[in-house]
Protein backbone atom coordinates (compact mmCIF):
# COMPACT_ATOMS: atom_id res chain seq x y z
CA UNK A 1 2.55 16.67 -18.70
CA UNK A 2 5.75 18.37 -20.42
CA UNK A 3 8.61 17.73 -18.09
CA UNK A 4 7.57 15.62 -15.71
CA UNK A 5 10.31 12.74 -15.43
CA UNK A 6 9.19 9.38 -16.19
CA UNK A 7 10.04 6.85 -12.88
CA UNK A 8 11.67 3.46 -14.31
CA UNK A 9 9.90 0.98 -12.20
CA UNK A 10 12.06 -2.25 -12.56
CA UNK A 11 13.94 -4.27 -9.88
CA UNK A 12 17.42 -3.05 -10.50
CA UNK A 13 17.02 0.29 -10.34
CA UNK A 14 19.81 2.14 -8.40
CA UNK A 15 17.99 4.93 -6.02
CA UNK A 16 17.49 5.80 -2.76
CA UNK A 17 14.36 7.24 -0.97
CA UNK A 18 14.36 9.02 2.51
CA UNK A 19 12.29 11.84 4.39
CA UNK A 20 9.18 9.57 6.60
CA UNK A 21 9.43 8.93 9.99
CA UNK A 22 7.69 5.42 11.17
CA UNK A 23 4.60 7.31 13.06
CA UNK A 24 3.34 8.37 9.93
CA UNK A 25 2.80 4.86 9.38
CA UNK A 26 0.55 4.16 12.18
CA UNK A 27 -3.05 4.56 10.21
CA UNK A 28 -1.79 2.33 7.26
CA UNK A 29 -3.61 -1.14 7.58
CA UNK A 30 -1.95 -3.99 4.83
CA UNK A 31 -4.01 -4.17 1.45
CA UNK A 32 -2.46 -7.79 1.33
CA UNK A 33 -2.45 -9.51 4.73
CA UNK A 34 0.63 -11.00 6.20
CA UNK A 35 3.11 -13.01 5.05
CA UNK A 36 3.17 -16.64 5.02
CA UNK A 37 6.43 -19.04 6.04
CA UNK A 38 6.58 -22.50 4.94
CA UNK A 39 8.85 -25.43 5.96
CA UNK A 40 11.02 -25.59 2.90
CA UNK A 41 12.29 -21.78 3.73
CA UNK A 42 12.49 -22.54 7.18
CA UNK A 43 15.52 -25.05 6.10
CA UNK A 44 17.64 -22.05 4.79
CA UNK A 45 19.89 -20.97 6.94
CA UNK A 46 21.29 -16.75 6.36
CA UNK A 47 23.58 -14.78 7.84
CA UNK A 48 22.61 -12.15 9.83
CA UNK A 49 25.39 -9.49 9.59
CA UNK A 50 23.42 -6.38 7.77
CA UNK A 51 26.75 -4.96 7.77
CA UNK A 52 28.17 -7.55 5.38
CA UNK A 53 27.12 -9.34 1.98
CA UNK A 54 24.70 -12.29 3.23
CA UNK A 55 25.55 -15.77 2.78
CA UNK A 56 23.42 -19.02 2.42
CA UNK A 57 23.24 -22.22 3.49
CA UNK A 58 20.40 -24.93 2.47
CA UNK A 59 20.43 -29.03 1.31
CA UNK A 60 19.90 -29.02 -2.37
CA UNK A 61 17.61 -28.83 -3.88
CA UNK A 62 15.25 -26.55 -2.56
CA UNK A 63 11.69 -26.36 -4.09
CA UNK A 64 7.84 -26.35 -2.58
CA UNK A 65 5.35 -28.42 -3.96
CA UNK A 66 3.01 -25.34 -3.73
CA UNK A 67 3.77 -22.63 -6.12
CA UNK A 68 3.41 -19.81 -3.35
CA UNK A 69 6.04 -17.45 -2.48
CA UNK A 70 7.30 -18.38 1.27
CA UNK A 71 8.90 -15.61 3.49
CA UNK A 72 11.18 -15.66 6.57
CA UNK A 73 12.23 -13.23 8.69
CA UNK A 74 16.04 -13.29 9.36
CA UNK A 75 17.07 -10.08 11.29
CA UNK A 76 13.82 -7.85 12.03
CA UNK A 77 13.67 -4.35 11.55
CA UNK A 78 12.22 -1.72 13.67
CA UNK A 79 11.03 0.52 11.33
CA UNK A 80 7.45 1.03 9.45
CA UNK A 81 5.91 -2.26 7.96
CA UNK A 82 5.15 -2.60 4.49
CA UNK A 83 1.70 -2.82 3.79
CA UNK A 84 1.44 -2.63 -0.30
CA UNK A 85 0.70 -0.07 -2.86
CA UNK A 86 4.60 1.64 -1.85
CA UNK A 87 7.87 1.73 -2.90
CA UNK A 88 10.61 0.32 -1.15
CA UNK A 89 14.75 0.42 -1.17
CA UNK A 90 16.23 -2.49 -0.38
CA UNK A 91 19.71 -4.86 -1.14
CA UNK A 92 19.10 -8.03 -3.00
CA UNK A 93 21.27 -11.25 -3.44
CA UNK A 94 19.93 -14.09 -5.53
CA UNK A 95 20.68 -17.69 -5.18
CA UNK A 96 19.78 -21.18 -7.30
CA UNK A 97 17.79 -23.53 -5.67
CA UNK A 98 19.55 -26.30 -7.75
CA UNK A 99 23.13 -25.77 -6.19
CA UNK A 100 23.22 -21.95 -4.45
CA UNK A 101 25.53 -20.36 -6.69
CA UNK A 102 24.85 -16.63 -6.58
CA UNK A 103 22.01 -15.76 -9.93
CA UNK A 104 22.31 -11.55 -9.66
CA UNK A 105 23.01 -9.09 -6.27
CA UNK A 106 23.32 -5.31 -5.19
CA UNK A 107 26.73 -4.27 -3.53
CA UNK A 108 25.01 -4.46 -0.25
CA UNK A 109 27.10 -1.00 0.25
CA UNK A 110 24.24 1.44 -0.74
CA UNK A 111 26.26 2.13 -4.03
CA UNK A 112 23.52 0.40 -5.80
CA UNK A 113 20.61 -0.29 -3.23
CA UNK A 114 17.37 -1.37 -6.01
CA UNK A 115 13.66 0.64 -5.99
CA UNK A 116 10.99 -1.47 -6.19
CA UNK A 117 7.01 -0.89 -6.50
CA UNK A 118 5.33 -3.02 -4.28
CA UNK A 119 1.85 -3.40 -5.70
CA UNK A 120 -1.47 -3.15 -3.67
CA UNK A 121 -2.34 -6.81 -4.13
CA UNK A 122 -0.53 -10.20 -5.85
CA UNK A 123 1.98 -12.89 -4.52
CA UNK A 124 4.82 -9.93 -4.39
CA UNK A 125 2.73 -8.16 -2.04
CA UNK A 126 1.44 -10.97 0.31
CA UNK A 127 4.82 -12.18 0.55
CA UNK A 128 6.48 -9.22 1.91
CA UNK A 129 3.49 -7.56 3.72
CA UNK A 130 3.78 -6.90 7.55
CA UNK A 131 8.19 -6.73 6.82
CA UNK A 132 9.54 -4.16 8.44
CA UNK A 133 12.23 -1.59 7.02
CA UNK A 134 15.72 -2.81 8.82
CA UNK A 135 14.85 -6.26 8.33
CA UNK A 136 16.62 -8.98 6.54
CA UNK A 137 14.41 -11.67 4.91
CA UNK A 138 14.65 -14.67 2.54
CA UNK A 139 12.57 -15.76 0.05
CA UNK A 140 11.64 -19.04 -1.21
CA UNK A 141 10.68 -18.62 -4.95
CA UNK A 142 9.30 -22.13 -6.24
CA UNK A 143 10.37 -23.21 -9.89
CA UNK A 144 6.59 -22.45 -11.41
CA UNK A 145 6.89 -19.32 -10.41
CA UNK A 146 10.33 -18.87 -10.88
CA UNK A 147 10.51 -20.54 -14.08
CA UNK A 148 13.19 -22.03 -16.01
CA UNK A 149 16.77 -21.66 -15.24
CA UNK A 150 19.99 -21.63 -17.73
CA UNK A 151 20.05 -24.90 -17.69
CA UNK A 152 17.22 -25.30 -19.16
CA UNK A 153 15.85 -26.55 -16.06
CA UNK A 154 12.72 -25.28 -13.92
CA UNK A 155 14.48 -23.92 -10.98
CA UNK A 156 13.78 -22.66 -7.62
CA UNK A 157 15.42 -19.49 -6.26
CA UNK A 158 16.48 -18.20 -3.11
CA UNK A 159 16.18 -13.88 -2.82
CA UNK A 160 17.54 -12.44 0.00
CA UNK A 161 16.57 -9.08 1.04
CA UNK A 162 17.41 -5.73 3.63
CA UNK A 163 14.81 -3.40 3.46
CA UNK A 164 16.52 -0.30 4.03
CA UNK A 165 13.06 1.97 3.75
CA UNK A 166 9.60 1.82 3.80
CA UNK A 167 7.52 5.17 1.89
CA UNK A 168 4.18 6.14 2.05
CA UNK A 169 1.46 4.84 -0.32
CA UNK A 170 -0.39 8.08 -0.08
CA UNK A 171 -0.66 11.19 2.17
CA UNK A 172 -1.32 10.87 5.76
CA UNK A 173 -0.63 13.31 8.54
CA UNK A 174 -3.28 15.77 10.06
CA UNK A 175 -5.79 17.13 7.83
CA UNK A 176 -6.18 20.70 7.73
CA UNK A 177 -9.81 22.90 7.01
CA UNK A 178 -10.77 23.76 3.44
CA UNK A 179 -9.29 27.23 2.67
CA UNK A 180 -11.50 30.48 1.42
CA UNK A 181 -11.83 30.57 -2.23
CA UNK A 182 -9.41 27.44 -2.27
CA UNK A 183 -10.87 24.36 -4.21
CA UNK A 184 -11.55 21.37 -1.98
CA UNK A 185 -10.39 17.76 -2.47
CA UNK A 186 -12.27 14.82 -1.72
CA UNK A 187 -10.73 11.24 -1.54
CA UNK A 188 -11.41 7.40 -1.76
CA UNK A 189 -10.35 4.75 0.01
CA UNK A 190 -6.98 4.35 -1.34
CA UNK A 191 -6.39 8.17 -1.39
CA UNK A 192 -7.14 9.19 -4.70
CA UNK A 193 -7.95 12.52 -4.77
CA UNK A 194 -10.65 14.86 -6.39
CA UNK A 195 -11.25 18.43 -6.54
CA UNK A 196 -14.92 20.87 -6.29
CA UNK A 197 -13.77 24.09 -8.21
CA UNK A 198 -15.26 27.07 -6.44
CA UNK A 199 -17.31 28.97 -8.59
CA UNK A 200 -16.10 32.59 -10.04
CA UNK A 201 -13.42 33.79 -12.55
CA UNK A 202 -10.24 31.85 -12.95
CA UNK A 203 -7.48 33.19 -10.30
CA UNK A 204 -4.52 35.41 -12.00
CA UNK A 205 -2.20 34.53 -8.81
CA UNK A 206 -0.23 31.76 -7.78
CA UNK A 207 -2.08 30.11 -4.35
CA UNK A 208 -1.06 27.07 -2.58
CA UNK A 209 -2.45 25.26 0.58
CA UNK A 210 -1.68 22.39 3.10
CA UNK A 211 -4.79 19.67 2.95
CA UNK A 212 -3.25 16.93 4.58
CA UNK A 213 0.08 17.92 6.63
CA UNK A 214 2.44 15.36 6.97
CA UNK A 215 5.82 15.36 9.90
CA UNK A 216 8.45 14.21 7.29
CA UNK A 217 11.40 16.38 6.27
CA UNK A 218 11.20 19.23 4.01
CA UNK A 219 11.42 19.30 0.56
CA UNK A 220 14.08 21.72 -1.11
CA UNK A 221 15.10 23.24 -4.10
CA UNK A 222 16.96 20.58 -6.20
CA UNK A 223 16.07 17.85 -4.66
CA UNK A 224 14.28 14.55 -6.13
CA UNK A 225 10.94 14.20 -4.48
CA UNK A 226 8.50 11.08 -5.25
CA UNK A 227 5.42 12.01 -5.54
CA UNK A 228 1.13 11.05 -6.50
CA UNK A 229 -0.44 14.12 -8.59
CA UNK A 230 -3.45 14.70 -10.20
CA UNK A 231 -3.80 17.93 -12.59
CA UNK A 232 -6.89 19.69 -13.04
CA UNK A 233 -7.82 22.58 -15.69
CA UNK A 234 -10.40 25.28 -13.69
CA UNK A 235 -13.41 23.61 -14.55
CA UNK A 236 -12.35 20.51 -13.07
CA UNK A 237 -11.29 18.23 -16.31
CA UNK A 238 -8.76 15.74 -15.34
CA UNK A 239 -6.06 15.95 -17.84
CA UNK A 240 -3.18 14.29 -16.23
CA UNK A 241 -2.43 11.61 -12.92
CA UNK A 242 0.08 9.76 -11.67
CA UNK A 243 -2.81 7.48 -9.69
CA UNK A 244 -3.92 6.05 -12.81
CA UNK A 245 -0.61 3.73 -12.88
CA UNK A 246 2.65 4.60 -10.38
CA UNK A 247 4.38 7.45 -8.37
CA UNK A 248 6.48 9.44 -10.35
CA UNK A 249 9.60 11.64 -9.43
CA UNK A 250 10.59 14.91 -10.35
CA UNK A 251 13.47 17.37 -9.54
CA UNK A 252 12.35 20.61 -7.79
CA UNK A 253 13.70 22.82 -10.84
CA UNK A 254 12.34 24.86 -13.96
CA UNK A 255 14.55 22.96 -15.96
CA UNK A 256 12.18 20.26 -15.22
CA UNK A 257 8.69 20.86 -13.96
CA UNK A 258 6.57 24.10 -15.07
CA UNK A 259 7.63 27.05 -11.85
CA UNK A 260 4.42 26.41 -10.87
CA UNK A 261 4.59 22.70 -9.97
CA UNK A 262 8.35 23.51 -8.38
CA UNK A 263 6.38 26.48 -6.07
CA UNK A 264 3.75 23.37 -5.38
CA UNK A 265 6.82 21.33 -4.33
CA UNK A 266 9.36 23.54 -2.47
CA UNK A 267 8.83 23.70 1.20
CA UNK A 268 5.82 20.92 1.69
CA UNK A 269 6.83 18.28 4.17
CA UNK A 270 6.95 14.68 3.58
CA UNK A 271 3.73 13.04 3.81
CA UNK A 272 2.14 16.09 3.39
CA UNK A 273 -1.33 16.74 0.50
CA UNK A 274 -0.73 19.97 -1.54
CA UNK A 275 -3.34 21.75 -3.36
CA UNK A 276 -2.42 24.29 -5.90
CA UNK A 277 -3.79 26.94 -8.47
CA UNK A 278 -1.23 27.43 -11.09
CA UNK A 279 -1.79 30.62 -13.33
CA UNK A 280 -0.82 30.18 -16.79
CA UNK A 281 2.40 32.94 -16.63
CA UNK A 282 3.69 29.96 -14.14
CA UNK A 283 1.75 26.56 -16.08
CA UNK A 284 1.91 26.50 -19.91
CA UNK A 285 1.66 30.33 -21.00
CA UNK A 286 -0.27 31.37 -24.41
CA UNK A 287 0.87 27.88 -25.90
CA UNK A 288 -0.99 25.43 -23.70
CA UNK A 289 0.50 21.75 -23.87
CA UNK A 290 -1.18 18.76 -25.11
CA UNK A 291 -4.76 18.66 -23.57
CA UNK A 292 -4.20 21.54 -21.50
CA UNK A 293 -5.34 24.61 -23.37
CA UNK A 294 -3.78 28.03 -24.09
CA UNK A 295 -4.39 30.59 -21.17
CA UNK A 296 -5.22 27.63 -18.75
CA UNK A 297 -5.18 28.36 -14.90
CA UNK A 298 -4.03 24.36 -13.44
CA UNK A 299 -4.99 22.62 -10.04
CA UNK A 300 -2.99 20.17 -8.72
CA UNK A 301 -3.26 17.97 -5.85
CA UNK A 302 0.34 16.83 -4.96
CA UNK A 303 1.18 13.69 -2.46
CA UNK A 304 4.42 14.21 -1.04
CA UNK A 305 5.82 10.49 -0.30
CA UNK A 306 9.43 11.15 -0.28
CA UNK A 307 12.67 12.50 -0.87
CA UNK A 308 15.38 10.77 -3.75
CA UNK A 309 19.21 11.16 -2.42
């Protein structure tokens, strides 16, 4: 899909998300358990200032026989829990097993705070699941997994973490009835949506509804929104979805996303489902784009799962 900006999904990358409020939260159940401790963590010792730059104390060196990811929680957080398949914002500092000296960190200042994509299952995922945004947790990472260090040495590491938010994996809020000449959306388990195309001539007018309405904040014109999406041509084809790999963001402007897709975007509420029919005078015109054909009247199913400041 022409214009749609591409998320970078890697550990250091400086953004921000905000616009969910924790009782959204409440019908999410983990799609990785909980998180285990272990004794060797337990040793480590961490400052619990969230207003300052943590610091670490443990007797070196610091490894587990077991090459499993062990978790403690330093300072917890009263916001939603992670429960995998989400992104989350957080501050990072990363120490050697071998001797603590400091590997990589974030200012701790939110001048650089780090996105990350927790995935739905894996060691990543069981480690952190149940955390709460607010808290303040270390990690044990044993030298297997970690690997080898620059010393040419298998070392363990020490990651130190503040969640500072928690978003939504999918949609959730209070689903609404099926509209009147509206296609409907059917979903599975994880929330991946479908869509029944009613039967008739293609509309010629923009048309938008609320499936699933969520109690976040609103989204605006300008504004960075993270979002799931599929994209449907009238007769149903699937030609385009964000489900089929990660959530992707896009600025709520014609200078990036067809008018169309900004109309789908302006005004929903975080957490909210959004179904639209897209003529082509506001989609891809007399041209078409890639598999979407001249002429070609879209429907998209948006996920609103937050706001990029």
């Amino acid at each position: 899909m022409k214009k749609i900006l591409a998320l970078a999904l890697i550990i250091v990358s400086a953004i921000a998300l905000s616009g969910c409020t924790p009782n959204m939260y409440d019908g999410l159940k983990s799609s990785c358990g909980e998180f285990k401790s272990g004794k060797e963590i337990a040793r480590v010792t961490v400052s619990e200032d969230l207003s300052k730059m943590p610091t670490v104390k443990f007797q070196t060196p610091i490894d587990s026989a077991k090459p499993k990811l062990q978790t403690t929680v330093i300072v917890e957080g009263q916001g939603p829990k992670i429960t995998g398949g989400q992104f989350v914002t957080w501050e990072y500092a990363v120490f050697s097993g071998t001797d603590i000296s400091e590997i990589t960190k974030t200012a701790f200042d939110g001048t650089n705070s780090a996105q990350q994509m927790i995935p739905a299952k894996g060691d990543l995922c069981t480690a952190l699941a149940g955390v709460r945004e607010g808290s303040r947790i270390a990690l044990l990472v044993p030298s297997e997994v970690a690997g080898t260090s620059s010393t040419g040495v298998p070392a363990a590491q020490i990651w130190v973490f503040d969640i500072k938010k928690v978003f939504l994996p999918r949609a959730i809020g209070s689903v609404k009835p099926a509209e009147n000449g509206m296609p409907t959306v059917v979903r599975d388990v994880n929330g991946k949506p479908a869509v029944t195309i009613p039967k008739g001539d293609e509309p010629t007018e923009f048309r938008k509804a609320v499936v699933i309405e969520g109690s976040g904040d609103v989204v605006k014109k300008d504004q960075s929104v993270i979002v799931h999406y599929s994209g449907f041509l009238w007769d149903g084809t699937l030609f385009d979805s964000s489900w089929d790999s990660d959530p992707t963001t896009f600025v709520v402007s014609t200078s990036n996303v067809i008018p169309g897709f900004m109309k789908t975007l302006e005004g929903a509420k975080v957490g909210s489902q959004i179904i639209a029919v897209i003529p082509p005078d506001l989609a891809y015109g007399a041209t078409g784009q890639g598999s979407v054909p001249a002429n070609a009247t879209l429907v998209f199913i948006v996920d609103i799962l937050g706001i990029v400041k």
